[in-house]
PDB file of N, CA and C in Angstrom:
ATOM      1  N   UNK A   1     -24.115 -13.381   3.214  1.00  0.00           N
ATOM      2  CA  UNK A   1     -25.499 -13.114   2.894  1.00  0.00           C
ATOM      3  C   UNK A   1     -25.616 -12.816   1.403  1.00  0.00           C
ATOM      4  N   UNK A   2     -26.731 -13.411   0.756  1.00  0.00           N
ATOM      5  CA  UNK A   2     -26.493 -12.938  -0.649  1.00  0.00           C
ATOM      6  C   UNK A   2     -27.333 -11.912  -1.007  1.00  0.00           C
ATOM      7  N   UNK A   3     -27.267 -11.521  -2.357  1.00  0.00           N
ATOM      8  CA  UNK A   3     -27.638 -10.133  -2.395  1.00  0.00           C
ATOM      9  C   UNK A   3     -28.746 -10.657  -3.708  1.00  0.00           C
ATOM     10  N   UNK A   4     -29.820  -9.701  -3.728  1.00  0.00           N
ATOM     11  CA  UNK A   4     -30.715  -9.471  -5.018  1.00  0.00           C
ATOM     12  C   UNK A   4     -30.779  -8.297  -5.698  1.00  0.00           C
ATOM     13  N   UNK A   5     -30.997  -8.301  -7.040  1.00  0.00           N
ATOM     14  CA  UNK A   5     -31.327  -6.848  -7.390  1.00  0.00           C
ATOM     15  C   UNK A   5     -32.503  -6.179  -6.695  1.00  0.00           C
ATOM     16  N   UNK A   6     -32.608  -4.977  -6.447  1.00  0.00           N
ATOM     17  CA  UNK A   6     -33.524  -4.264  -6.260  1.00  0.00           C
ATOM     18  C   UNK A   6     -35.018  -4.600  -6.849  1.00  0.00           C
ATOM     19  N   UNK A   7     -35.011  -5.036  -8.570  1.00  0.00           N
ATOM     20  CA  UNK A   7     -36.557  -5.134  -8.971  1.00  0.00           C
ATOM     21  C   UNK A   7     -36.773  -6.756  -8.228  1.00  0.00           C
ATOM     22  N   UNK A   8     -35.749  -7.513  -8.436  1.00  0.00           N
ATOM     23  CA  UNK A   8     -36.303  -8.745  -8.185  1.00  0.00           C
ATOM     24  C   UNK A   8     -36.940  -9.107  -6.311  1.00  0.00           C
ATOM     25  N   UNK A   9     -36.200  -8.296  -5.311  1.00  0.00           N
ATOM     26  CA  UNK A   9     -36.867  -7.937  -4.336  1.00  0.00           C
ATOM     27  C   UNK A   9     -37.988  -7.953  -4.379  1.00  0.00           C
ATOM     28  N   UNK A  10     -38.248  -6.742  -5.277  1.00  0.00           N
ATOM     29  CA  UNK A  10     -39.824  -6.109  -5.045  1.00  0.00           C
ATOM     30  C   UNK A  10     -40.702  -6.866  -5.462  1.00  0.00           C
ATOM     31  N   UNK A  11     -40.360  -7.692  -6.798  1.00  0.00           N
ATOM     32  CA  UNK A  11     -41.396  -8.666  -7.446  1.00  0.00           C
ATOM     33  C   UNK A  11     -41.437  -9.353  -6.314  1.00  0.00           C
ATOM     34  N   UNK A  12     -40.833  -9.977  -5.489  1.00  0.00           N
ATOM     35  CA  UNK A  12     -40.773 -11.264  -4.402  1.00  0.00           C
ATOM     36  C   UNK A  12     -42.065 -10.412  -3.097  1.00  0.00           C
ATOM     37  N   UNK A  13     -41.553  -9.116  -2.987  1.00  0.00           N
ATOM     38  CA  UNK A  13     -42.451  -8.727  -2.165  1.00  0.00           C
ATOM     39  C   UNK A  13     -43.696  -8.615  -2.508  1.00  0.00           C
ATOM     40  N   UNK A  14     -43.856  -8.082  -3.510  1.00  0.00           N
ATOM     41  CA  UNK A  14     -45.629  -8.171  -4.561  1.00  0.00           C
ATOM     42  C   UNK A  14     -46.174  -9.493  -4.449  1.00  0.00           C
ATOM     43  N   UNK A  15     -45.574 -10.353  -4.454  1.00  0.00           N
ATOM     44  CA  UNK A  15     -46.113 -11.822  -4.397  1.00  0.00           C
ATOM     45  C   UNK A  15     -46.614 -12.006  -2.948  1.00  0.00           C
ATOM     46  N   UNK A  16     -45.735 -11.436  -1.833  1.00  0.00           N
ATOM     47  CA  UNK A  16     -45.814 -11.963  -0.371  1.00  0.00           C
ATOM     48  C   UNK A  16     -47.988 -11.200  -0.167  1.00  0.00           C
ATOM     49  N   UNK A  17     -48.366 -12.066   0.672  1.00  0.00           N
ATOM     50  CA  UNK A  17     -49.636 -11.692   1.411  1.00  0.00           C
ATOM     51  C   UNK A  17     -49.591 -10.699   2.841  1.00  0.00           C
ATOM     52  N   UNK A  18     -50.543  -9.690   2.606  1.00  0.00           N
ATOM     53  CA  UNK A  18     -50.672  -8.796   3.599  1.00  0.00           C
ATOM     54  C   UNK A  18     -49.597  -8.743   4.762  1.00  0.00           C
ATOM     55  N   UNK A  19     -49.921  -9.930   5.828  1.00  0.00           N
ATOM     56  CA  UNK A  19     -49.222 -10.152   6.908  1.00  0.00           C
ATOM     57  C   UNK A  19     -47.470 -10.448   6.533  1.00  0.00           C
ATOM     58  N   UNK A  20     -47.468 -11.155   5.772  1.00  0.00           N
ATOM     59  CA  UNK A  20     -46.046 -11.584   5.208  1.00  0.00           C
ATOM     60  C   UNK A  20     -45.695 -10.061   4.867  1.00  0.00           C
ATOM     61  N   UNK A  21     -46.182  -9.213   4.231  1.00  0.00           N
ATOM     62  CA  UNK A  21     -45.480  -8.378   3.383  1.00  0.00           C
ATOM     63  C   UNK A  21     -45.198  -7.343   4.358  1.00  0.00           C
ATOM     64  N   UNK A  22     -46.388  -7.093   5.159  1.00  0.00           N
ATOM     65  CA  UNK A  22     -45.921  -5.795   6.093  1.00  0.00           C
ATOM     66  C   UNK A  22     -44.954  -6.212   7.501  1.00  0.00           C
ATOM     67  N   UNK A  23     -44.645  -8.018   7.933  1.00  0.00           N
ATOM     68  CA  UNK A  23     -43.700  -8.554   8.496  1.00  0.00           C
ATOM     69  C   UNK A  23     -42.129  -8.072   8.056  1.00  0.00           C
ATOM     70  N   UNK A  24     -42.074  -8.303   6.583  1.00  0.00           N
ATOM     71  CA  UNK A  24     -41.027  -7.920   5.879  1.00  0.00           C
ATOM     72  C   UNK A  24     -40.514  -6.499   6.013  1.00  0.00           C
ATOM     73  N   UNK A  25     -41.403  -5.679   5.339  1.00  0.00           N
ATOM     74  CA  UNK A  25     -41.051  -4.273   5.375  1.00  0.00           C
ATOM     75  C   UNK A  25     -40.499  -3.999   7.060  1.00  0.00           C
ATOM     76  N   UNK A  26     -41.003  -4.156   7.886  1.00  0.00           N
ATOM     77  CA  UNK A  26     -40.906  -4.146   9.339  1.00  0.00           C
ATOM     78  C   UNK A  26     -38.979  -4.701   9.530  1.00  0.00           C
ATOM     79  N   UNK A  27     -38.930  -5.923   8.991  1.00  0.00           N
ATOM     80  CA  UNK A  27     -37.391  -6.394   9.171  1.00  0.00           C
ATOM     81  C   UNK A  27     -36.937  -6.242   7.959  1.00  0.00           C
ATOM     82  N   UNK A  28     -37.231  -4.936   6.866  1.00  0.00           N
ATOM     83  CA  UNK A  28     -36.609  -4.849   6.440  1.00  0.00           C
ATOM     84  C   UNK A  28     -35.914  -3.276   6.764  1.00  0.00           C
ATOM     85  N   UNK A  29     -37.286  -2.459   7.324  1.00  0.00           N
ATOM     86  CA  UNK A  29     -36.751  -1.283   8.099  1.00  0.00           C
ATOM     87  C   UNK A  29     -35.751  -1.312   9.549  1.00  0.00           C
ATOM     88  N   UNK A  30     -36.158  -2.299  10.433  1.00  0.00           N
ATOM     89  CA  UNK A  30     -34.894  -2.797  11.067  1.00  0.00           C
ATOM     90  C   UNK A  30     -33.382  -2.762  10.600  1.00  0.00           C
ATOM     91  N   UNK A  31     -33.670  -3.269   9.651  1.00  0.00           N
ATOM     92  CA  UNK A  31     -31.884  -4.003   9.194  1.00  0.00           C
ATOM     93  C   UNK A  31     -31.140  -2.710   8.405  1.00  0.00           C
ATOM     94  N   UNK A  32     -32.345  -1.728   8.459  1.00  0.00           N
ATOM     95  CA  UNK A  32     -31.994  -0.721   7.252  1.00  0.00           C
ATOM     96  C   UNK A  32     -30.710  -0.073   7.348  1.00  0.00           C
ATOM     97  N   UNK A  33     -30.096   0.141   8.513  1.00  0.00           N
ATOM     98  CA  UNK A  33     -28.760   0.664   8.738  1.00  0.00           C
ATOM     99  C   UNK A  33     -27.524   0.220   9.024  1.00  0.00           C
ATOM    100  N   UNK A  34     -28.082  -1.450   9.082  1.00  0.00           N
ATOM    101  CA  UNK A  34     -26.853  -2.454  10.315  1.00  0.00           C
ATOM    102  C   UNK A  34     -25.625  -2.484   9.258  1.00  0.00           C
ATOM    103  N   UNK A  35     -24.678  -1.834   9.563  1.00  0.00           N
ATOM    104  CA  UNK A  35     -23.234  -1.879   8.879  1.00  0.00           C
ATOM    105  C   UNK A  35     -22.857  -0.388   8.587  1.00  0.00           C
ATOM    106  N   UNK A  36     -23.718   0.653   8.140  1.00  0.00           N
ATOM    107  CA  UNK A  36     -23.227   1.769   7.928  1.00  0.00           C
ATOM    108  C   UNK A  36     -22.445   2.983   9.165  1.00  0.00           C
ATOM    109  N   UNK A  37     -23.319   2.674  10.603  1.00  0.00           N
ATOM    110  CA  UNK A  37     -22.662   3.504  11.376  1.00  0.00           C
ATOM    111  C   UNK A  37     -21.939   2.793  12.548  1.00  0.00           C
ATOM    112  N   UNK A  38     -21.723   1.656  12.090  1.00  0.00           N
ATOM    113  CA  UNK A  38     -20.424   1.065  12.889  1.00  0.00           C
ATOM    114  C   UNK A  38     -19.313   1.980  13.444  1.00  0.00           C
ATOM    115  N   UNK A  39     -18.842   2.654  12.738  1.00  0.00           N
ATOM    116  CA  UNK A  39     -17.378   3.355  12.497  1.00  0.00           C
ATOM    117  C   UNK A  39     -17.809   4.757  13.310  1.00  0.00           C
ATOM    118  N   UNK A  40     -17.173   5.030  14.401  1.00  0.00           N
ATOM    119  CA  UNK A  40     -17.198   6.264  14.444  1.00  0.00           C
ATOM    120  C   UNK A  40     -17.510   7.612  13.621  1.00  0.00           C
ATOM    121  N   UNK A  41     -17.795   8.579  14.127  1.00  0.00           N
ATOM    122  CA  UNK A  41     -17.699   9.622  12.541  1.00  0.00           C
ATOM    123  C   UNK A  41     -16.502  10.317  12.874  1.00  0.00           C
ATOM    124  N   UNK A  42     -16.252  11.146  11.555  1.00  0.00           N
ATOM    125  CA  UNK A  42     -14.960  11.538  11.572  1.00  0.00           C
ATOM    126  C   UNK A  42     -15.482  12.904  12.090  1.00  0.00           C
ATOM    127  N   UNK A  43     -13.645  13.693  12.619  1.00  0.00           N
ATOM    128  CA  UNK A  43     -13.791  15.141  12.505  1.00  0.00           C
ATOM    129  C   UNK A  43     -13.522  15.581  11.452  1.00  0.00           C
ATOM    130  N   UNK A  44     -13.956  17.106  11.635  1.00  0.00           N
ATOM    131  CA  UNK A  44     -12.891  17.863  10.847  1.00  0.00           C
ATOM    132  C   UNK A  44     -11.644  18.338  10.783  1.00  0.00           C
ATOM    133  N   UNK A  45     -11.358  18.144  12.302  1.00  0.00           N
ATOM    134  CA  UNK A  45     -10.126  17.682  12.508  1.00  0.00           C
ATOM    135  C   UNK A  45      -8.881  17.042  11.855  1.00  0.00           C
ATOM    136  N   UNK A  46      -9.540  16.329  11.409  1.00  0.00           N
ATOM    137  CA  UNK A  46      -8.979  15.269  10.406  1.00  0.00           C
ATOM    138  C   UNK A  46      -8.038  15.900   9.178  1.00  0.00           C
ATOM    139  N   UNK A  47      -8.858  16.731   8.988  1.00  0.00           N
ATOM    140  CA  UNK A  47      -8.192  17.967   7.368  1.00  0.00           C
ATOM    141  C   UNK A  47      -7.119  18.393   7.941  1.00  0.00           C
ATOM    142  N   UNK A  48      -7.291  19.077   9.323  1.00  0.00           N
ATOM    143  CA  UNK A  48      -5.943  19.518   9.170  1.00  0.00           C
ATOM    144  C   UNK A  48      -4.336  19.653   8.643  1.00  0.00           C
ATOM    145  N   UNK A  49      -4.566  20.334   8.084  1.00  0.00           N
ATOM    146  CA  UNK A  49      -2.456  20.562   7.451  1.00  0.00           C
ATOM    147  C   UNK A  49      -2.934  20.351   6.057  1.00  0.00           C
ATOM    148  N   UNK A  50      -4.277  19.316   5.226  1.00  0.00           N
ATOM    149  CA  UNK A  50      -3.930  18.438   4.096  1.00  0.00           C
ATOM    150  C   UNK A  50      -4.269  19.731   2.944  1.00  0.00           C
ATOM    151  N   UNK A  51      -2.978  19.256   2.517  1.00  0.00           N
ATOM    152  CA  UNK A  51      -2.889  20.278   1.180  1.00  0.00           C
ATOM    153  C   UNK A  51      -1.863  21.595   1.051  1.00  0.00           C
ATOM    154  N   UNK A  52      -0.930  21.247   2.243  1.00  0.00           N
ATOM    155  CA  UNK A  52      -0.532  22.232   2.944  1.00  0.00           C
ATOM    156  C   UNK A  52       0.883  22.813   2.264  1.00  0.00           C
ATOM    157  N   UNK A  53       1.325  21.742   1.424  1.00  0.00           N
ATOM    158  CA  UNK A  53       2.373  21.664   0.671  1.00  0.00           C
ATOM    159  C   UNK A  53       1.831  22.879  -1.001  1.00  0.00           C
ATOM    160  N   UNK A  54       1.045  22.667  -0.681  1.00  0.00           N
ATOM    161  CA  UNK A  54       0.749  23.361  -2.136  1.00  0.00           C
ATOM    162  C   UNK A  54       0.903  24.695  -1.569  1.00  0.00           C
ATOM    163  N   UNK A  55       0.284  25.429  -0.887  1.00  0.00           N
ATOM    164  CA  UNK A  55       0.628  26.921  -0.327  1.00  0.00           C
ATOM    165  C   UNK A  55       2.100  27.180  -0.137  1.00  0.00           C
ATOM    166  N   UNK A  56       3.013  26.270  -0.429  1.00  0.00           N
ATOM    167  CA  UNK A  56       4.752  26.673   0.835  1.00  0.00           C
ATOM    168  C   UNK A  56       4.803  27.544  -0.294  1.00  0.00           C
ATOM    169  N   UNK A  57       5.826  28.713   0.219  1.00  0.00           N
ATOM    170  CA  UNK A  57       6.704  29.519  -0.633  1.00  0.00           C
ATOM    171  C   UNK A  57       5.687  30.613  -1.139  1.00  0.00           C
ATOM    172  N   UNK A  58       3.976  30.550  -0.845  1.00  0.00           N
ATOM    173  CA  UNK A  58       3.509  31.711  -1.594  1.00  0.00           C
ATOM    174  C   UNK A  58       3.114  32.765  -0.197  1.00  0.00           C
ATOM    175  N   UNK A  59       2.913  34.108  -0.575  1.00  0.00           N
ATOM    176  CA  UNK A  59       2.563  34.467   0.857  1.00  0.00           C
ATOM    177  C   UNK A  59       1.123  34.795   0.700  1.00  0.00           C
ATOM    178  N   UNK A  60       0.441  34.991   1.550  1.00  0.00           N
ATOM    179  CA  UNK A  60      -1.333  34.794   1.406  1.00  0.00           C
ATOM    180  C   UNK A  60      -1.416  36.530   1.556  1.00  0.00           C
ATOM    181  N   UNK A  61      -1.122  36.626   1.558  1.00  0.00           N
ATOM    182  CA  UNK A  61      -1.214  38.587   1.525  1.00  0.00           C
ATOM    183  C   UNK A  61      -1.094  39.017  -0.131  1.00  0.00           C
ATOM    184  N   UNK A  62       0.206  38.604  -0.476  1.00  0.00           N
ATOM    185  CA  UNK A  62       0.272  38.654  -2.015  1.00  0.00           C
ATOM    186  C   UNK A  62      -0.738  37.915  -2.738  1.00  0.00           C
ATOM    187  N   UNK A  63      -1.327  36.409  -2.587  1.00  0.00           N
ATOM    188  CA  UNK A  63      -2.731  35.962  -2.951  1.00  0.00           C
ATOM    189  C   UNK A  63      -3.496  35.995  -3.246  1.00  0.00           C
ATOM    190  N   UNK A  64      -4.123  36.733  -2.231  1.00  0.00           N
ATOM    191  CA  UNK A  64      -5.033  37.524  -1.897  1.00  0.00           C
ATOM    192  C   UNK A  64      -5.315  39.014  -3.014  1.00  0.00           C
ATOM    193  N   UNK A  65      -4.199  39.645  -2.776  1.00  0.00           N
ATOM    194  CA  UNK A  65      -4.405  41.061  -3.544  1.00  0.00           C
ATOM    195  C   UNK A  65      -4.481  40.547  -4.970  1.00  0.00           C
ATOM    196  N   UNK A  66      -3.528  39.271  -5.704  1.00  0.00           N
ATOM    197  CA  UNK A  66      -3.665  38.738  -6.810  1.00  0.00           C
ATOM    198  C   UNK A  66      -4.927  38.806  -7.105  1.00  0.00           C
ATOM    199  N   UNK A  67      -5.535  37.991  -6.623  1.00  0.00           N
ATOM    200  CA  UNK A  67      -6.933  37.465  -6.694  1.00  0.00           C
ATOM    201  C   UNK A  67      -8.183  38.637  -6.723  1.00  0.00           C
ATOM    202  N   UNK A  68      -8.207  39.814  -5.882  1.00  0.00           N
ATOM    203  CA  UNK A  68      -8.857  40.590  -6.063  1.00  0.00           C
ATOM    204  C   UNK A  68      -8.887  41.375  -7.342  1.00  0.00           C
ATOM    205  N   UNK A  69      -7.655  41.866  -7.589  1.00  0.00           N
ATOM    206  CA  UNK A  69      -6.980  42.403  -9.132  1.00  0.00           C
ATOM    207  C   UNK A  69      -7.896  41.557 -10.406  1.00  0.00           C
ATOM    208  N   UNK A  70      -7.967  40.717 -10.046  1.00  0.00           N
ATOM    209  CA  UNK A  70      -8.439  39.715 -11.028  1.00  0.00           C
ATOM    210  C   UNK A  70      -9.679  39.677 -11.177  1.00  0.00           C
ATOM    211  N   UNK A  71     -10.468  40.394 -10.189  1.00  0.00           N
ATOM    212  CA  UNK A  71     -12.260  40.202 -10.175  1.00  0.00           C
ATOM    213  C   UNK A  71     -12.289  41.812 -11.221  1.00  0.00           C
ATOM    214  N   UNK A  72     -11.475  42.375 -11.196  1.00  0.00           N
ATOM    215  CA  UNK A  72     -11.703  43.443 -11.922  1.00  0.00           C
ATOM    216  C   UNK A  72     -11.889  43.794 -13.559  1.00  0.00           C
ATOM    217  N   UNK A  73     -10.821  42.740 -13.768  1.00  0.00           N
ATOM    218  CA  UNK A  73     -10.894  42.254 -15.280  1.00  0.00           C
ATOM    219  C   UNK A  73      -9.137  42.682 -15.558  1.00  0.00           C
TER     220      UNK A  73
END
């Protein structure tokens, strides 16, 4: 299917007559989604573990108290 820019669309639609134009908008609100929710959605599930390597070796207790120390100045 080929594609147009956005203005040149619209000029094409400005040209179309009443019936033509509000036909269009009609199949063009139809088509408005066909390809985006094909795909399942994801979980959040999904995250799990990622990033998980960066935490090894620190302990989240020590972290933590770091981090508070630090709001203090």
């Amino acid at each position: 299917m080929a594609t147009i820019p956005h203005q040149d669309a619209f000029q094409i639609k400005e040209s179309l007559i009443s019936d033509e134009d509000h036909r269009l908008l009609l199949e063009f609100a139809a088509n408005a989604g066909k390809g985006i929710f094909d795909e399942p959605p994801h979980s959040i599930m999904e995250l799990r573990g990622l990033g998980k390597e960066i935490w090894e070796g620190i302990d989240a207790q020590e972290y933590i108290d770091s981090e508070r120390a630090s709001w203090n100045g």
